[in-house]
PDB file of N, CA and C in Angstrom:
ATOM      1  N   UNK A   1    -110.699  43.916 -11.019  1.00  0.00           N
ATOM      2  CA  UNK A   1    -111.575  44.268 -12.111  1.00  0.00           C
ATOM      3  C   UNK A   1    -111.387  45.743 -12.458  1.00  0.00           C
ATOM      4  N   UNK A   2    -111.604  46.253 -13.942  1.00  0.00           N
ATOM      5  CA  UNK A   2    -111.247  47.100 -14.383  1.00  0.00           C
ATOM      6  C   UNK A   2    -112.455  47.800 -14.279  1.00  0.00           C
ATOM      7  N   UNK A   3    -112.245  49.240 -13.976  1.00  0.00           N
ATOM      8  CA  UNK A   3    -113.851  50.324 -13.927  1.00  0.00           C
ATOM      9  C   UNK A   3    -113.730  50.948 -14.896  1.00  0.00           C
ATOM     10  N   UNK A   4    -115.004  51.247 -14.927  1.00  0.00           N
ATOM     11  CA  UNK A   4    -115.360  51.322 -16.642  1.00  0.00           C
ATOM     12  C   UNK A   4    -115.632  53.241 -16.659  1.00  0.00           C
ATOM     13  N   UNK A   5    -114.950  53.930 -17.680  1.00  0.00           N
ATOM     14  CA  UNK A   5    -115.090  55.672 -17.408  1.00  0.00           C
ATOM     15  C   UNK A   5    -115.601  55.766 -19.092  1.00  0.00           C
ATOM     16  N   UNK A   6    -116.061  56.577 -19.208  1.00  0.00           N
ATOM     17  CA  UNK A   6    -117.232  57.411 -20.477  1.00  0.00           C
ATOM     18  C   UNK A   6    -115.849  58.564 -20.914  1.00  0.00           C
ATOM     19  N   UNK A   7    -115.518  58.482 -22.003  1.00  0.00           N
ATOM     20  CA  UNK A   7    -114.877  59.569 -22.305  1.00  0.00           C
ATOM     21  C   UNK A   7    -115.329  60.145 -23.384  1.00  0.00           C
ATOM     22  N   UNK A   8    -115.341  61.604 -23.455  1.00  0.00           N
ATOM     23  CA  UNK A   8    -115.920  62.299 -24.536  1.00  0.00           C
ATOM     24  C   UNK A   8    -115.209  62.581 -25.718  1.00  0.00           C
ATOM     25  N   UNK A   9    -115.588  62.758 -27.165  1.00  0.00           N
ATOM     26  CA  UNK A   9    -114.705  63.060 -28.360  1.00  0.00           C
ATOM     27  C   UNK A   9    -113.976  64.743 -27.964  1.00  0.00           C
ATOM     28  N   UNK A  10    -115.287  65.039 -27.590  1.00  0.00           N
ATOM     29  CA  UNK A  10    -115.079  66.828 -27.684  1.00  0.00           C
ATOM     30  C   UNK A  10    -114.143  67.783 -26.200  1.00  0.00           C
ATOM     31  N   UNK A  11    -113.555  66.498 -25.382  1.00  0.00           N
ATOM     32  CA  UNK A  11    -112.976  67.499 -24.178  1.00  0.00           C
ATOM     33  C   UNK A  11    -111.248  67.562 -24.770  1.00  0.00           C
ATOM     34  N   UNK A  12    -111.050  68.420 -24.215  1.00  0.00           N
ATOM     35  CA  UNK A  12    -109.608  68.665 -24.709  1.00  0.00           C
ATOM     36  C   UNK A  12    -108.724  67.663 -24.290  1.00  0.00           C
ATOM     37  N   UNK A  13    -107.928  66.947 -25.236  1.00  0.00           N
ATOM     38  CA  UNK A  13    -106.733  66.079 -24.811  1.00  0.00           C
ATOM     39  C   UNK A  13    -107.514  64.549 -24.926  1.00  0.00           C
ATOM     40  N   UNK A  14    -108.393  64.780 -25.244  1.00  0.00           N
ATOM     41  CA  UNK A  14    -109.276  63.275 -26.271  1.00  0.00           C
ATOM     42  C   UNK A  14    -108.106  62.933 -26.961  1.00  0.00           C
ATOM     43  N   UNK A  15    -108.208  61.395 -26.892  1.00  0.00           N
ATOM     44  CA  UNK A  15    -107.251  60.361 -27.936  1.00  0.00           C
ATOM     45  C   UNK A  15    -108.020  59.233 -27.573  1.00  0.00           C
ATOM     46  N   UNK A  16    -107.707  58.352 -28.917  1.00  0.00           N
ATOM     47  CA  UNK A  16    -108.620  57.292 -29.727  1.00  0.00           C
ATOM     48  C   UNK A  16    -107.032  56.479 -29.396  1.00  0.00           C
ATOM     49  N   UNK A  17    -106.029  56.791 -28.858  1.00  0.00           N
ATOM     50  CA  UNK A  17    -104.990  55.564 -29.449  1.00  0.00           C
ATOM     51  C   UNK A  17    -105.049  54.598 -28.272  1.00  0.00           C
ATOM     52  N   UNK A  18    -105.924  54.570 -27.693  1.00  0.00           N
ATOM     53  CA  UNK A  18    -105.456  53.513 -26.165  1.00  0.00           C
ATOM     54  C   UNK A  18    -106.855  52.516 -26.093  1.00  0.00           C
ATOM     55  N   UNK A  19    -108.098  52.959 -27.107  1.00  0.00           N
ATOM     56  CA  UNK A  19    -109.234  52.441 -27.529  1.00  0.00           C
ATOM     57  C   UNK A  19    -109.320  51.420 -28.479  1.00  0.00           C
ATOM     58  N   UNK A  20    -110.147  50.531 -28.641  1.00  0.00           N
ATOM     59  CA  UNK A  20    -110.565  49.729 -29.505  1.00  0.00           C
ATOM     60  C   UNK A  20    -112.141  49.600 -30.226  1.00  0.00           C
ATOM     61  N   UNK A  21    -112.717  50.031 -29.234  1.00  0.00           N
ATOM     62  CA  UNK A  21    -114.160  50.292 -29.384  1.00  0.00           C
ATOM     63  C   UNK A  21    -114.951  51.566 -29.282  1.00  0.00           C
ATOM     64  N   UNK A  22    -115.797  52.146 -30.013  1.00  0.00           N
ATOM     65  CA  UNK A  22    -116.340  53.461 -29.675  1.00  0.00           C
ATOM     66  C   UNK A  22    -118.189  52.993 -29.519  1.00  0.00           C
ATOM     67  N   UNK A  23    -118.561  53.425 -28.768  1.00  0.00           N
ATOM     68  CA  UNK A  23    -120.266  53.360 -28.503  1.00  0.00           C
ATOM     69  C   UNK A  23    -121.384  54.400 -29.129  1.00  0.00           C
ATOM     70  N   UNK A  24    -122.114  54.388 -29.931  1.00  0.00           N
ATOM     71  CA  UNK A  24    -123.376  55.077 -29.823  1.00  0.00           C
ATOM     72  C   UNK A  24    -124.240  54.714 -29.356  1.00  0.00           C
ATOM     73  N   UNK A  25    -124.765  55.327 -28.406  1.00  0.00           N
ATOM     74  CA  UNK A  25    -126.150  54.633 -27.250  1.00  0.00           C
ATOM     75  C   UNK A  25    -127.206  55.234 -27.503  1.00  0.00           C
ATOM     76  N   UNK A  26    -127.441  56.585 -28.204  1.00  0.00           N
ATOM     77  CA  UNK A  26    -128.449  57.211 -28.232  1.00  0.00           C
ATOM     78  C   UNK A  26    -129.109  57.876 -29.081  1.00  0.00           C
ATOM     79  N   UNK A  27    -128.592  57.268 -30.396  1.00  0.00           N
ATOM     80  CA  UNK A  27    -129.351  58.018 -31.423  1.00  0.00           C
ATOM     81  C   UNK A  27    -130.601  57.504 -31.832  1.00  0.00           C
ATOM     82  N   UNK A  28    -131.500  58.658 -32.810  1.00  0.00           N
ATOM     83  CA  UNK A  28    -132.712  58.372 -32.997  1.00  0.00           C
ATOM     84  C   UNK A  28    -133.240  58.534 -34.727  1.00  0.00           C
ATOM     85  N   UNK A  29    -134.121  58.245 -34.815  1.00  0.00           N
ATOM     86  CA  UNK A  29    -134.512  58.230 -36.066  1.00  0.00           C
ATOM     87  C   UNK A  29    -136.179  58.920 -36.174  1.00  0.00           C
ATOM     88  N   UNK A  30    -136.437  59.124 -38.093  1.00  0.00           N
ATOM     89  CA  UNK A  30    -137.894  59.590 -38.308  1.00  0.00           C
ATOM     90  C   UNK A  30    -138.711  59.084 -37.647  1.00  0.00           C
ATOM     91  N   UNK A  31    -138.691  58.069 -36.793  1.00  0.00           N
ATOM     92  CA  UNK A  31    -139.704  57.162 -36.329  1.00  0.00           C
ATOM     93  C   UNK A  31    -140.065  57.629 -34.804  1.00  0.00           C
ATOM     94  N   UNK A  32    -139.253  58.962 -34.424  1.00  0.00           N
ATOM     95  CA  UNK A  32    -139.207  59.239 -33.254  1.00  0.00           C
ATOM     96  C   UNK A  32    -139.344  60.761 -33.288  1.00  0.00           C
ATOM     97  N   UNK A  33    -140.332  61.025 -32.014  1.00  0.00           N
ATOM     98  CA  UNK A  33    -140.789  62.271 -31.581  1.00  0.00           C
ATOM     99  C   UNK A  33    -140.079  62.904 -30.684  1.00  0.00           C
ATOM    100  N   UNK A  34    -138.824  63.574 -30.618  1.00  0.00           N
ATOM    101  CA  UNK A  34    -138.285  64.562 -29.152  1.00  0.00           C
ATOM    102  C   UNK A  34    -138.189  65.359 -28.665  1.00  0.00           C
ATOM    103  N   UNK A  35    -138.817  65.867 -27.715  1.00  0.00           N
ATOM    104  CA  UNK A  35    -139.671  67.243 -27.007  1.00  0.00           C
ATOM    105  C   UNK A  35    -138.577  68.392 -27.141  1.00  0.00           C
ATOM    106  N   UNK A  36    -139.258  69.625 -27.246  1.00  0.00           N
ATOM    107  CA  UNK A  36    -138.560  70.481 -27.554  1.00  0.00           C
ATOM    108  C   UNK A  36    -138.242  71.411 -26.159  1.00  0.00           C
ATOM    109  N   UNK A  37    -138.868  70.589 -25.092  1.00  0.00           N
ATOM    110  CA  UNK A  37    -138.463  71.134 -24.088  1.00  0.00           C
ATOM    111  C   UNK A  37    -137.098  71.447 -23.291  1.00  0.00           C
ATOM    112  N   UNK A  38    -136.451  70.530 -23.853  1.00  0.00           N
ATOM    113  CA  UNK A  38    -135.020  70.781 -23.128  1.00  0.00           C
ATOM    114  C   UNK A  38    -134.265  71.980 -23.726  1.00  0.00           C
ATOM    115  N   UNK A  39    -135.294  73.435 -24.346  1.00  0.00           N
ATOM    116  CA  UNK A  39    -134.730  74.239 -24.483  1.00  0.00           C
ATOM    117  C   UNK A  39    -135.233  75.094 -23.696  1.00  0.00           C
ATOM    118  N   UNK A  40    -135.895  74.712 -22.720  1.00  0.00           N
ATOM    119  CA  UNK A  40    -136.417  75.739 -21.217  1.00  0.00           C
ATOM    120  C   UNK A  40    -134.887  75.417 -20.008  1.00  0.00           C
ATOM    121  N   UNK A  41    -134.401  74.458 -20.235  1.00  0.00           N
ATOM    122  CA  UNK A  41    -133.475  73.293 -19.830  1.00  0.00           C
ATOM    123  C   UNK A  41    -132.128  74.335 -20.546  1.00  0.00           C
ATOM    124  N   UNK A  42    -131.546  74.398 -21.699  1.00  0.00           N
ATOM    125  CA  UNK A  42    -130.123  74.350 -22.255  1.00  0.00           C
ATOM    126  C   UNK A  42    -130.409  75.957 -22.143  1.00  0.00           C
ATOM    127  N   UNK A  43    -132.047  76.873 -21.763  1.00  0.00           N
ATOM    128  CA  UNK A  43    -131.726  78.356 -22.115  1.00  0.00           C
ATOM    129  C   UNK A  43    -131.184  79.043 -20.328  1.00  0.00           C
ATOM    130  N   UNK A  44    -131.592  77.620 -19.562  1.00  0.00           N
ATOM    131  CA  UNK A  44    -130.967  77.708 -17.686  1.00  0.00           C
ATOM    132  C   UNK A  44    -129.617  78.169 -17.814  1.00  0.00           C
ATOM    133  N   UNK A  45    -128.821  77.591 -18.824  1.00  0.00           N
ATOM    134  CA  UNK A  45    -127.201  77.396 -18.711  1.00  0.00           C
ATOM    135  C   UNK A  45    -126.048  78.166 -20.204  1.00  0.00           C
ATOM    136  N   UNK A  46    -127.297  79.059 -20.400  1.00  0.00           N
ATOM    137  CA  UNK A  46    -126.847  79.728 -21.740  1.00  0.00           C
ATOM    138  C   UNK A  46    -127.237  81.058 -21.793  1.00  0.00           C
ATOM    139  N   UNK A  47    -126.158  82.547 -21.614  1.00  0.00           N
ATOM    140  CA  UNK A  47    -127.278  83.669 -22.017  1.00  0.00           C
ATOM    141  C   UNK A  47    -127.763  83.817 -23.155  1.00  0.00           C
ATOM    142  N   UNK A  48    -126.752  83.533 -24.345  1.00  0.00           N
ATOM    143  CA  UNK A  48    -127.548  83.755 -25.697  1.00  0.00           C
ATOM    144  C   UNK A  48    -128.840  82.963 -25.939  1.00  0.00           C
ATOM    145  N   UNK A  49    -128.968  81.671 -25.438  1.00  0.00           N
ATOM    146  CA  UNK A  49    -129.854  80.767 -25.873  1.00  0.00           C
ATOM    147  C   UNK A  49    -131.000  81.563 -24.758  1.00  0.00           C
ATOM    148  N   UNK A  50    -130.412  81.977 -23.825  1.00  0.00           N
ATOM    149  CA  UNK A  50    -131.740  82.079 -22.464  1.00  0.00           C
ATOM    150  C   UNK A  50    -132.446  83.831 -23.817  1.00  0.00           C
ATOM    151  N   UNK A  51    -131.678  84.636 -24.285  1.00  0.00           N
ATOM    152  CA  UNK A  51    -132.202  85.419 -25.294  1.00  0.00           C
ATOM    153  C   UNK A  51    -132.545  85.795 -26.040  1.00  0.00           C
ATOM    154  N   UNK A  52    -132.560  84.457 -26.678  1.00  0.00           N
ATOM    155  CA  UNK A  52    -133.191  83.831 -27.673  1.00  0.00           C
ATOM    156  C   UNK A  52    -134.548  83.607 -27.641  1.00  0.00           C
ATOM    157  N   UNK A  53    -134.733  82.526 -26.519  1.00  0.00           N
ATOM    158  CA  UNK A  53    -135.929  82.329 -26.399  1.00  0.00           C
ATOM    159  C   UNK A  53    -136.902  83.101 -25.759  1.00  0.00           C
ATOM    160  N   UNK A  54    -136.406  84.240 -25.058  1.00  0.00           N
ATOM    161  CA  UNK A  54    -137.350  85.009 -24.625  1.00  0.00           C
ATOM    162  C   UNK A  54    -137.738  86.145 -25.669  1.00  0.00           C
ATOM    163  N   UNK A  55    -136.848  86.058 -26.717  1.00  0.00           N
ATOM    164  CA  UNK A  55    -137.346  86.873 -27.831  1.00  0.00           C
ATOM    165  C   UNK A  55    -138.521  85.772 -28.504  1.00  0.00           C
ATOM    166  N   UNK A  56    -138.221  84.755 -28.844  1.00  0.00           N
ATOM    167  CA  UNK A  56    -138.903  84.121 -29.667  1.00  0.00           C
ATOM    168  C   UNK A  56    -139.760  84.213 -28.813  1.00  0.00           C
ATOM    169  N   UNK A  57    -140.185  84.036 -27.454  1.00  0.00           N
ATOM    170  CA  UNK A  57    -141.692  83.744 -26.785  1.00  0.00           C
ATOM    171  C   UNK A  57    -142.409  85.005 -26.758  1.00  0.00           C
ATOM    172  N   UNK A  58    -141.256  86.128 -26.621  1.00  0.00           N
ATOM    173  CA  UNK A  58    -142.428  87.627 -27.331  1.00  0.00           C
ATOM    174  C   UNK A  58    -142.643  88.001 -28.728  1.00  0.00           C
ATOM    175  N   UNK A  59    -142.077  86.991 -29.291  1.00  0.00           N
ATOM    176  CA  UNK A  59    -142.730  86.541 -30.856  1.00  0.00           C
ATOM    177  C   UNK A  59    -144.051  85.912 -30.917  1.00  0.00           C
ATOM    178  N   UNK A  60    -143.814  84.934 -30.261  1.00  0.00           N
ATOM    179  CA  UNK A  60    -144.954  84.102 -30.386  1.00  0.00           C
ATOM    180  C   UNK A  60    -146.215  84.756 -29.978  1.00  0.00           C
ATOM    181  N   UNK A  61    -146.383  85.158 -28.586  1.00  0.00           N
ATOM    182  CA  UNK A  61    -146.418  85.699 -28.079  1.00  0.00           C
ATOM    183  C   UNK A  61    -147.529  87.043 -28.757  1.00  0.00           C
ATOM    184  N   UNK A  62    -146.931  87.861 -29.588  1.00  0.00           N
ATOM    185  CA  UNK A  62    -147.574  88.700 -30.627  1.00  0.00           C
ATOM    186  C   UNK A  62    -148.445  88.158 -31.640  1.00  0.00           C
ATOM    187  N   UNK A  63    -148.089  87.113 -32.006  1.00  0.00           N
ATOM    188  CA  UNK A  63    -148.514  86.857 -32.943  1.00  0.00           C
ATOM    189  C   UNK A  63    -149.761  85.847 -32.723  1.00  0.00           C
ATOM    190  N   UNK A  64    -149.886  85.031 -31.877  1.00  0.00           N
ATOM    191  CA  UNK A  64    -150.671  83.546 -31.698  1.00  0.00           C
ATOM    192  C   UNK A  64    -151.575  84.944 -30.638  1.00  0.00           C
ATOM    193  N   UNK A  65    -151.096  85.238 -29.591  1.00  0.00           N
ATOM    194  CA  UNK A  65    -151.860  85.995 -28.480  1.00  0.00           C
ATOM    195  C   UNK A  65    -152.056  85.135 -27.342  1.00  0.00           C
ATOM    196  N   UNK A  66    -151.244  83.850 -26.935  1.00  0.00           N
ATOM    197  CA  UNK A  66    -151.038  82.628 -25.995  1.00  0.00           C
ATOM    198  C   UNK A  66    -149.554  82.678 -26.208  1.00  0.00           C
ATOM    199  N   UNK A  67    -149.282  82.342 -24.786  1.00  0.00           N
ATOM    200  CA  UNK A  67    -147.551  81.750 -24.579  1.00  0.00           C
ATOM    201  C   UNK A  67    -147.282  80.796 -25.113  1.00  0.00           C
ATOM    202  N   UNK A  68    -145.682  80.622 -25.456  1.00  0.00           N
ATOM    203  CA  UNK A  68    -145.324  79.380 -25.987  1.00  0.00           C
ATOM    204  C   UNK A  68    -144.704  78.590 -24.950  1.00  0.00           C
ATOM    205  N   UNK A  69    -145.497  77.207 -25.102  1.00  0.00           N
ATOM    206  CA  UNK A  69    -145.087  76.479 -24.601  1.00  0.00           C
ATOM    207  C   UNK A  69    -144.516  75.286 -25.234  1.00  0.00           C
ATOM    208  N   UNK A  70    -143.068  75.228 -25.250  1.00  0.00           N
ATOM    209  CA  UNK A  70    -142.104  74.075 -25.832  1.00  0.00           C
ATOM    210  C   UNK A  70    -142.452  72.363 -24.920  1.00  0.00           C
ATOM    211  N   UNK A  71    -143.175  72.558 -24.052  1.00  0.00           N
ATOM    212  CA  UNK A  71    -143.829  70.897 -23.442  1.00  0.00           C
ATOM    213  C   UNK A  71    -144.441  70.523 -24.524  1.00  0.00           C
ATOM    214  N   UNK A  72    -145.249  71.206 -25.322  1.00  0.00           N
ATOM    215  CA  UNK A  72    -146.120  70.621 -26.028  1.00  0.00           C
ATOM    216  C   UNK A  72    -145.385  70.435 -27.404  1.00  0.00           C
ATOM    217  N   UNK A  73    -144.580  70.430 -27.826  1.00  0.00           N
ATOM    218  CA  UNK A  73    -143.566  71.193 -28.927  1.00  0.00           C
ATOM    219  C   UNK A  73    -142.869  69.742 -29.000  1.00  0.00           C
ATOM    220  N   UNK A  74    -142.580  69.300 -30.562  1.00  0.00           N
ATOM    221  CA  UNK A  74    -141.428  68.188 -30.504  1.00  0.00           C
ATOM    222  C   UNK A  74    -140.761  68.031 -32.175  1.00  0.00           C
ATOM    223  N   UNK A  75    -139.935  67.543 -31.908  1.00  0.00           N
ATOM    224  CA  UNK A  75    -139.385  67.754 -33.384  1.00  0.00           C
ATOM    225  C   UNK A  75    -139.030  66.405 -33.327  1.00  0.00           C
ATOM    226  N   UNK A  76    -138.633  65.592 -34.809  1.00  0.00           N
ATOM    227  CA  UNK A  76    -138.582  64.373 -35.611  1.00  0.00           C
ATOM    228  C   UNK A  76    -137.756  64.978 -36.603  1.00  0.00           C
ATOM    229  N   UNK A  77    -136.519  64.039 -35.769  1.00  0.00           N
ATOM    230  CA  UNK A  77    -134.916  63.453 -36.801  1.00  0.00           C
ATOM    231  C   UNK A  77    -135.481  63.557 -38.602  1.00  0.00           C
ATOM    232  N   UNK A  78    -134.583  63.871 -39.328  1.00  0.00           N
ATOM    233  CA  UNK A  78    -134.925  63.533 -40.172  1.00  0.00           C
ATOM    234  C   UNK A  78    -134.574  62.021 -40.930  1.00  0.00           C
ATOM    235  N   UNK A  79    -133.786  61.068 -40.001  1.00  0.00           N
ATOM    236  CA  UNK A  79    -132.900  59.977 -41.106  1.00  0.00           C
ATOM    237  C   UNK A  79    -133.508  59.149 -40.432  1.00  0.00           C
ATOM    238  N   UNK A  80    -133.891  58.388 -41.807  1.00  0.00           N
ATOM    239  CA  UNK A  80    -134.162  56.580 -41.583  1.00  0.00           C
ATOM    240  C   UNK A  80    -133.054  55.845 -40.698  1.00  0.00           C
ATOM    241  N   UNK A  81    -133.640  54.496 -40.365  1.00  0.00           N
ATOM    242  CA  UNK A  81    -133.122  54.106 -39.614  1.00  0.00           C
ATOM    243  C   UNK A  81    -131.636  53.832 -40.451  1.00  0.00           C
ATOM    244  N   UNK A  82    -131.597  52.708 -41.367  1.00  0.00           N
ATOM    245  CA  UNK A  82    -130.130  52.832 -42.193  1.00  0.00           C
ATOM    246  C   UNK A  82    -129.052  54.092 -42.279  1.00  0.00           C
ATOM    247  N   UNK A  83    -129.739  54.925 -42.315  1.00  0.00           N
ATOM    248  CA  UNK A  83    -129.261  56.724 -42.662  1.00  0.00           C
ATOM    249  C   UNK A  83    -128.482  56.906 -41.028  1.00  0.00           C
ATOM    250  N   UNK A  84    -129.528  56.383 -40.611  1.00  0.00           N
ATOM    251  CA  UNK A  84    -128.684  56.996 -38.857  1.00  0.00           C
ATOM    252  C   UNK A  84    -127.583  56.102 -38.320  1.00  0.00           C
ATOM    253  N   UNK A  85    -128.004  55.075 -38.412  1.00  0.00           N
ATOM    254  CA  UNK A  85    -126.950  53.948 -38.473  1.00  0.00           C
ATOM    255  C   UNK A  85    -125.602  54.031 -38.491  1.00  0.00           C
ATOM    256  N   UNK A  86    -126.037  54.171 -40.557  1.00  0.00           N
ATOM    257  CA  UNK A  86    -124.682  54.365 -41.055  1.00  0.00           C
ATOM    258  C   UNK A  86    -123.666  55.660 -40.780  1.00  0.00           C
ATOM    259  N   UNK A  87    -124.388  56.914 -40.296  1.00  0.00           N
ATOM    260  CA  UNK A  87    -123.620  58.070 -39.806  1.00  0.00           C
ATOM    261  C   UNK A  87    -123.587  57.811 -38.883  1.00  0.00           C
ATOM    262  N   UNK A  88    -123.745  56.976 -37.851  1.00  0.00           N
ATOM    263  CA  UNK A  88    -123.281  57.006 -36.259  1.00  0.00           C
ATOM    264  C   UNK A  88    -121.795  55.853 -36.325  1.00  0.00           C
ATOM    265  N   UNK A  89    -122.158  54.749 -37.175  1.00  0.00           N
ATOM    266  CA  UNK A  89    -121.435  53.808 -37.376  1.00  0.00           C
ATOM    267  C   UNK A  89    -119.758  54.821 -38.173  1.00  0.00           C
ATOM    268  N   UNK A  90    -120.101  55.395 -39.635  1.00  0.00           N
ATOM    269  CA  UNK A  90    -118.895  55.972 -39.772  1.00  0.00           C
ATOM    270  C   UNK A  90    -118.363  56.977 -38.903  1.00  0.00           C
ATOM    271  N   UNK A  91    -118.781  57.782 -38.360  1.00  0.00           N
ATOM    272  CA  UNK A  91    -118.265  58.718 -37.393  1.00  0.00           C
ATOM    273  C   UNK A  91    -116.998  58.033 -36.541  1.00  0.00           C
ATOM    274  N   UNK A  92    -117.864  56.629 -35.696  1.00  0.00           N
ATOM    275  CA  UNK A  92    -116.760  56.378 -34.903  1.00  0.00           C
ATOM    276  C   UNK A  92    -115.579  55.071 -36.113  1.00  0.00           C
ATOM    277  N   UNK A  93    -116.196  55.263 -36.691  1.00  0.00           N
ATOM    278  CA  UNK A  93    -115.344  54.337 -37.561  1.00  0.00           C
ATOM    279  C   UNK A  93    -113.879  55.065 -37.937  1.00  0.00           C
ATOM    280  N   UNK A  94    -114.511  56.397 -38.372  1.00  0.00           N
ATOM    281  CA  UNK A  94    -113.529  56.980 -38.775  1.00  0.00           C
ATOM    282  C   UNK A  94    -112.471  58.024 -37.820  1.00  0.00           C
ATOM    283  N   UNK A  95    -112.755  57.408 -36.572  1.00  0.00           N
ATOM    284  CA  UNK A  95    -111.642  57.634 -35.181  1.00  0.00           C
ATOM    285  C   UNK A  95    -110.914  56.498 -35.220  1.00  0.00           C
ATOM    286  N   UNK A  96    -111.020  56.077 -35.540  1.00  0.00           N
ATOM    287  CA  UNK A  96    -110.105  54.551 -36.077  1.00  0.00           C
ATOM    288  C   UNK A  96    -110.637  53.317 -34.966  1.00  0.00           C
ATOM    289  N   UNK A  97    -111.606  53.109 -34.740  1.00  0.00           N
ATOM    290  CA  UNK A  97    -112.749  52.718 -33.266  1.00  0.00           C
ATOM    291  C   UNK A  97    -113.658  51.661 -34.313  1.00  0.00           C
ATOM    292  N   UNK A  98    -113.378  50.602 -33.654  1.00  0.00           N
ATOM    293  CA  UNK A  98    -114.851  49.261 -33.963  1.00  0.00           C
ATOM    294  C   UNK A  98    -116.334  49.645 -33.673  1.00  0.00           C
ATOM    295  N   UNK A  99    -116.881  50.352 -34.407  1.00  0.00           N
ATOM    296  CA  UNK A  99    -118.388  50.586 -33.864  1.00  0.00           C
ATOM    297  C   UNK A  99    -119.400  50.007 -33.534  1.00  0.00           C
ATOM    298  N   UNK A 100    -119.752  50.213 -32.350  1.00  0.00           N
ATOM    299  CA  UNK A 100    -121.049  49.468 -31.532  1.00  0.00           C
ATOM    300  C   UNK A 100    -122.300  50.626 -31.442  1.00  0.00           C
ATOM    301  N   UNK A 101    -123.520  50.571 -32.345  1.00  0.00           N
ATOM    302  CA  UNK A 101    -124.380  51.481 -32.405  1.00  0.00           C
ATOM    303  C   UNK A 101    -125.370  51.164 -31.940  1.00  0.00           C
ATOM    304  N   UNK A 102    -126.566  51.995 -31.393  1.00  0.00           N
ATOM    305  CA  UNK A 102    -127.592  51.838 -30.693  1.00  0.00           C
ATOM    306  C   UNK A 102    -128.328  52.626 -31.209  1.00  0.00           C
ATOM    307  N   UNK A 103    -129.726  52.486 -31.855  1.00  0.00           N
ATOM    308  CA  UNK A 103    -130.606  53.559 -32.378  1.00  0.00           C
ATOM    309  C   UNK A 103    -131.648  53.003 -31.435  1.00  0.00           C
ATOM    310  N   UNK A 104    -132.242  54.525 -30.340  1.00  0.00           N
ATOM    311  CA  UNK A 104    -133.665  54.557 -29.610  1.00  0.00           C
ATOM    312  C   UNK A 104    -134.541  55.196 -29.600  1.00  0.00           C
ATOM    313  N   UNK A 105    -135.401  54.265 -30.588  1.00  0.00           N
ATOM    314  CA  UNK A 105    -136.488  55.175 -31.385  1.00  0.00           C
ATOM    315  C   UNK A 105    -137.955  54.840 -30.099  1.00  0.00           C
ATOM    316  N   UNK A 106    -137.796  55.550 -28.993  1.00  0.00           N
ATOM    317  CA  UNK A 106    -138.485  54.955 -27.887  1.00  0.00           C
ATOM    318  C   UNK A 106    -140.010  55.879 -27.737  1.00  0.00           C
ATOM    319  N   UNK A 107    -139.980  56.734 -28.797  1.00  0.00           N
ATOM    320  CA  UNK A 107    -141.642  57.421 -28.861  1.00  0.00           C
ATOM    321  C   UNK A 107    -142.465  56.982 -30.339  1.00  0.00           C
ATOM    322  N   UNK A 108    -142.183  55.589 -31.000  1.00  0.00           N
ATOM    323  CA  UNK A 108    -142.611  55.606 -31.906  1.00  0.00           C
ATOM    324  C   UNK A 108    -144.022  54.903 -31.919  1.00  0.00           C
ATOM    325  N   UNK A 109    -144.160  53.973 -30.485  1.00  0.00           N
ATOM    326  CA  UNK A 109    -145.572  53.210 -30.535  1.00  0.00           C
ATOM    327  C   UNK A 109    -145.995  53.800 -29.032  1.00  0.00           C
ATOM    328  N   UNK A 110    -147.441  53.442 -29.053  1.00  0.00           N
ATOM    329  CA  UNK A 110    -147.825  53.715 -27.967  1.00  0.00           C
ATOM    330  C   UNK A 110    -148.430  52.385 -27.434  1.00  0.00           C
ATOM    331  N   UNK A 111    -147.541  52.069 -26.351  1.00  0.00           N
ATOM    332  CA  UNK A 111    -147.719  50.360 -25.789  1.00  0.00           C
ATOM    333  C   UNK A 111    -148.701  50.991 -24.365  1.00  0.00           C
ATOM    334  N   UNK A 112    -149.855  51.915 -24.654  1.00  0.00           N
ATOM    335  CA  UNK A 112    -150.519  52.253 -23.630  1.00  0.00           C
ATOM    336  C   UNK A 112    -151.625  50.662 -22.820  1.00  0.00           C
ATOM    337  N   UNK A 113    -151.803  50.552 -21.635  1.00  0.00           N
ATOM    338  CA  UNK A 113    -152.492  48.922 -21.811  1.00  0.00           C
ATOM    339  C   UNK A 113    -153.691  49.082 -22.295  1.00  0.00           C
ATOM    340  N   UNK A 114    -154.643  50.308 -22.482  1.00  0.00           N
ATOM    341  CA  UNK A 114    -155.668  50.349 -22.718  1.00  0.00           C
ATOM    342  C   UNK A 114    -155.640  50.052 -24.416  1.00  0.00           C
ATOM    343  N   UNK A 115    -155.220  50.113 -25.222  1.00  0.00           N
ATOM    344  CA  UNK A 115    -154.835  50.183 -26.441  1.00  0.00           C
ATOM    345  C   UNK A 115    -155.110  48.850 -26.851  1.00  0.00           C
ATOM    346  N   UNK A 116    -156.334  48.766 -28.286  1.00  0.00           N
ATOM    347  CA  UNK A 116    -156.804  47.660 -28.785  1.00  0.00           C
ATOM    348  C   UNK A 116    -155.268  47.118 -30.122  1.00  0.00           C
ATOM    349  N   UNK A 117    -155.407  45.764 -30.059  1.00  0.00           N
ATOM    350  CA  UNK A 117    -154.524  45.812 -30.911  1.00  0.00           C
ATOM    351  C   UNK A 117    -155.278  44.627 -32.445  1.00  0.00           C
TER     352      UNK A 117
END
């Protein structure tokens, strides 16, 4: 049996000619909320980004007179579901790749059990 490896578009020495299929697993749409925290996360492994945000939090900072906190913080895709689709779908289409897309719009309901329906 053949094992299965993830290869990326963006590492050097990427080629599409030995492929037939390309995957999107993770895109999202307006219908979805995604925390803005993973920029406490991407500013760990970045100096510009890590200086960034410590400017912006002595922005905030001045101005509000409370810290910023990006836990509470989330931003929403702007594209309908069709819209996202279809740009995830041509992207790999146009690597010359059969597209298999996945849109996970997984903060759009709240399936809490207490919740009347």
């Amino acid at each position: 049996m053949k094992t299965t490896r993830i290869h990326l578009q963006w590492v050097p020495g990427f080629s599409t000619k030995f492929y037939r299929i390309g995957v999107s697993l993770y895109s999202h749409t307006l219908h979805s909320r995604e925390s803005l925290d993973l920029f406490y996360w991407a500013a760990g492994h970045s100096d510009l980004l890590r200086m960034a945000l410590l400017h912006t939090e002595r922005r905030f900072r001045t101005f509000y007179g409370s810290d910023l906190d990006l836990q509470k913080g989330w931003w929403t895709p702007p594209l309908a579901p069709l819209d996202a689709y279809t740009v995830e779908f041509d992207q790999i289409q146009n690597l010359g790749l059969k597209p298999i897309v996945s849109l996970t719009d997984h903060d759009d309901r709240d399936f809490t059990p207490t919740q009347e329906r």
